[in-house]
Protein backbone atom coordinates (compact mmCIF):
# COMPACT_ATOMS: atom_id res chain seq x y z
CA UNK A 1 -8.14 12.63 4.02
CA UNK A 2 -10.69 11.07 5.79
CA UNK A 3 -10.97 7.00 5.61
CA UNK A 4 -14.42 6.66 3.99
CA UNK A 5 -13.66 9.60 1.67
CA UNK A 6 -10.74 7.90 0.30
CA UNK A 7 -12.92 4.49 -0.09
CA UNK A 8 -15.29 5.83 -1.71
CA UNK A 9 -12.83 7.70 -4.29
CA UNK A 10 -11.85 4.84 -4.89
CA UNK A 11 -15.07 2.06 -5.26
CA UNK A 12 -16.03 5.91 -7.88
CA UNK A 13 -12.36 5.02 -9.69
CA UNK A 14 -12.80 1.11 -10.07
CA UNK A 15 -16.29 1.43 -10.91
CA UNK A 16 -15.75 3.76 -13.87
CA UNK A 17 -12.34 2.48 -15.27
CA UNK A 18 -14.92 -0.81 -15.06
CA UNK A 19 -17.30 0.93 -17.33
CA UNK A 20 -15.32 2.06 -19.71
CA UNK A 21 -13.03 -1.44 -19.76
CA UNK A 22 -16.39 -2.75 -20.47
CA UNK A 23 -17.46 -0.40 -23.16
CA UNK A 24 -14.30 -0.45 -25.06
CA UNK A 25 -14.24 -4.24 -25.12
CA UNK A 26 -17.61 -4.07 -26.34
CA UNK A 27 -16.94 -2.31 -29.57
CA UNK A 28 -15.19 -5.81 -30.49
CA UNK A 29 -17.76 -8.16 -29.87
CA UNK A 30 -19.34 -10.03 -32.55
CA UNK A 31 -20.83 -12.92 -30.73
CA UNK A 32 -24.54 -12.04 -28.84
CA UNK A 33 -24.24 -14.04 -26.35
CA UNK A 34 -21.26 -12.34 -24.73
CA UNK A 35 -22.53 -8.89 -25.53
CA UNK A 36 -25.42 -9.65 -23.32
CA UNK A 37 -23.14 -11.02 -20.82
CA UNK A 38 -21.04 -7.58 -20.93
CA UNK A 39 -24.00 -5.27 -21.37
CA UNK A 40 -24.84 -7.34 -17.58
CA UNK A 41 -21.08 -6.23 -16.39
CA UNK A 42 -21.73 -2.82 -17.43
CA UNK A 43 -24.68 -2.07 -15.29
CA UNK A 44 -23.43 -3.66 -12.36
CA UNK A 45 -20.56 -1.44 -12.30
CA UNK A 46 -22.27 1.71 -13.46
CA UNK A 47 -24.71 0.14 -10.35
CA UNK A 48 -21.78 0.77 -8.01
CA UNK A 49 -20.86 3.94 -9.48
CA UNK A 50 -24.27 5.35 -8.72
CA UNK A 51 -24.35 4.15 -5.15
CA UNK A 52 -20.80 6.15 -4.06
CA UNK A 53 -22.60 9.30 -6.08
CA UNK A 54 -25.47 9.22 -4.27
CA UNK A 55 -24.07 8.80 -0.72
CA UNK A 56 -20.75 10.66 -1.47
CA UNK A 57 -22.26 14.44 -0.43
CA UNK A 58 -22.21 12.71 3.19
CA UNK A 59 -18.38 12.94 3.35
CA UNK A 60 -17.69 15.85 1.16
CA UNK A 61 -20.25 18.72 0.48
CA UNK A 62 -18.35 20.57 -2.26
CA UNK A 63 -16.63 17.90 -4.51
CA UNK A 64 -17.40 15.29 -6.84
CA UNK A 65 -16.45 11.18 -6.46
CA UNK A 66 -12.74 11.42 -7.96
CA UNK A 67 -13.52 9.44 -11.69
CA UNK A 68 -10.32 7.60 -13.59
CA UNK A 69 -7.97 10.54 -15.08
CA UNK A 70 -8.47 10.96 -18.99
CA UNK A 71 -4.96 9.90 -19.17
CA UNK A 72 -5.53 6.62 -17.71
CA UNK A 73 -9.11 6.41 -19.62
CA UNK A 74 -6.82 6.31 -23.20
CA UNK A 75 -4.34 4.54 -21.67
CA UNK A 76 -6.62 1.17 -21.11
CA UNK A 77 -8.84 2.08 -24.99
CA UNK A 78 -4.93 2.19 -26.36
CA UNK A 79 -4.00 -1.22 -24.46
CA UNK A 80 -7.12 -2.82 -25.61
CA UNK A 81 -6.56 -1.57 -29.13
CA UNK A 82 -3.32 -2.92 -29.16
CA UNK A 83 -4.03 -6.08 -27.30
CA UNK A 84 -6.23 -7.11 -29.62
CA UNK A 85 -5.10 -6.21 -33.05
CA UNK A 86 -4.52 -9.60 -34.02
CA UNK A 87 -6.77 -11.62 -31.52
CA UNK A 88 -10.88 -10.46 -31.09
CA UNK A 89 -12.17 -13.91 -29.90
CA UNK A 90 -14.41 -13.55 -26.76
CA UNK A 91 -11.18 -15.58 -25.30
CA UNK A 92 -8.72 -12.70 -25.71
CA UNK A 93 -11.33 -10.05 -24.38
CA UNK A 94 -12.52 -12.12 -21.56
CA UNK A 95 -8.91 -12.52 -20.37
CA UNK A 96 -8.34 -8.53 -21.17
CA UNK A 97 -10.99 -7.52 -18.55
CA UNK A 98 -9.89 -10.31 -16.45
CA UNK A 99 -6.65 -8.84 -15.53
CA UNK A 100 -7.99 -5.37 -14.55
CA UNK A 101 -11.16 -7.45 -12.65
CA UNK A 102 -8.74 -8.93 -10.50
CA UNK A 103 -6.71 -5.79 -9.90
CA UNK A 104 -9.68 -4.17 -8.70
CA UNK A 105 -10.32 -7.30 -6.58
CA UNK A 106 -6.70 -7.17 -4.76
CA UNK A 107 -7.26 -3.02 -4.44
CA UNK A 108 -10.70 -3.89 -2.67
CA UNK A 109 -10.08 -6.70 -0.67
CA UNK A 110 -6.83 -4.70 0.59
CA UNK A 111 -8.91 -1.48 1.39
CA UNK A 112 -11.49 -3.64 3.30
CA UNK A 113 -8.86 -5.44 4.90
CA UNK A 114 -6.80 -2.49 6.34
CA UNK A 115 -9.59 -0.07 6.98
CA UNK A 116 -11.79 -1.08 10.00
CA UNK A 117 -12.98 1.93 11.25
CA UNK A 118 -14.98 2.61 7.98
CA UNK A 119 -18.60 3.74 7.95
CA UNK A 120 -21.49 0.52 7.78
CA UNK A 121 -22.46 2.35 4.76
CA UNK A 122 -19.18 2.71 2.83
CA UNK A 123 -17.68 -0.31 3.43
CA UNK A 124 -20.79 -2.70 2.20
CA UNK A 125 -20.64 -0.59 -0.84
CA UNK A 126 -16.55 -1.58 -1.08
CA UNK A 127 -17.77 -5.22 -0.09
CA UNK A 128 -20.51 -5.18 -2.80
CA UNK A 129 -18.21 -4.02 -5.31
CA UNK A 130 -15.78 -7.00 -4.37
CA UNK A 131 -18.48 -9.29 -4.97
CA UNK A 132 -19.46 -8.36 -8.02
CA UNK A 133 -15.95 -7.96 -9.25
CA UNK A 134 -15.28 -11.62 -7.74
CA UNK A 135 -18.96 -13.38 -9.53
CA UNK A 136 -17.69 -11.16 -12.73
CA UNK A 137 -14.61 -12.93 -12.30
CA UNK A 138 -16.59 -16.53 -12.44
CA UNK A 139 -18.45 -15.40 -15.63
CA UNK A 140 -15.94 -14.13 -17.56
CA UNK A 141 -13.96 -17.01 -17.14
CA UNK A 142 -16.54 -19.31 -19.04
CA UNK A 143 -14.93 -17.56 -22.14
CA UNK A 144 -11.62 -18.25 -21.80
C-alpha cells in the first residue's frame, strides 16, 4: 500500500476514535467549563478528519478514509463506561482521554518519523494532527 495512503488511513483512524473518545466522555460532564473545553477537542479532531476526506480521492479514487472498526468504537464507549462507574470528576475523564491522546501522539510521531518520502501535503496534515494531539495534551492536563 502506498506510503501516503496508509498515513492518511491512519490521521482518518486517530481522528475519529478522537471524536468519538470525545463524545462519549462528554455524556459525563457536568461541569461547563470543561464541556466547552471538549466541545473545542471535538472540532479540532473532526477538523483533521475533514482534511484527510477531502484530499484522500488524490491517493485512492474508489475507497473511503479507513474509519475505527465498530468493534473498536464499543470497545473504548465500554472502557469509558466501566472506567468511570465510580469516578465522573473532570479528573478521571481528563486522564481517560489522556491515555488514548498520547497513544495517538507515539503512533504519529512514529509515522512521521519513519516515513520520509511522504507527500508535503500528507505529512503536514500527520504533523498538524500531532500538534493538536500534543496542545490537547497541555489542556487536558489542567484537569487532572
Amino acid at each position: 500500500m502506498d506510503i501516503n495512503k496508509k498515513v492518511l488511513n491512519e490521521v482518518s483512524k486517530g481522528a475519529k476514535m478522537g471524536m468519538d473518545a470525545v463524545q462519549f466522555v462528554s455524556d459525563k460532564v457536568c461541569d461547563d467549563r470543561f464541556q466547552k473545553v471538549l466541545n473545542v477537542e471535538y472540532g479540532k479532531y473532526k477538523n483533521i478528519f475533514e482534511r484527510v476526506d477531502k484530499i484522500y480521492p488524490n491517493y485512492d479514487k474508489t475507497d473511503d478514509p479507513e474509519e475505527t472498526s465498530t468493534m473498536n468504537k464499543m470497545m473504548t464507549w465500554y472502557g469509558i463506561q466501566m472506567k468511570t462507574m465510580s469516578d465522573k470528576s473532570n479528573s478521571k475523564l481528563s486522564e481517560l482521554l489522556l491515555q488514548g491522546t498520547n497513544m495517538g501522539i507515539i503512533e504519529g510521531r512514529r509515522l512521521l518519523n519513519n516515513n520520509p518520502s511522504m507527500d508535503t501535503d500528507v505529512k503536514q496534515i500527520l504533523n498538524d494532527f500531532v500538534v493538536m494531539q500534543e496542545d490537547s495534551v497541555e489542556t487536558l492536563k489542567k484537569y487532572l
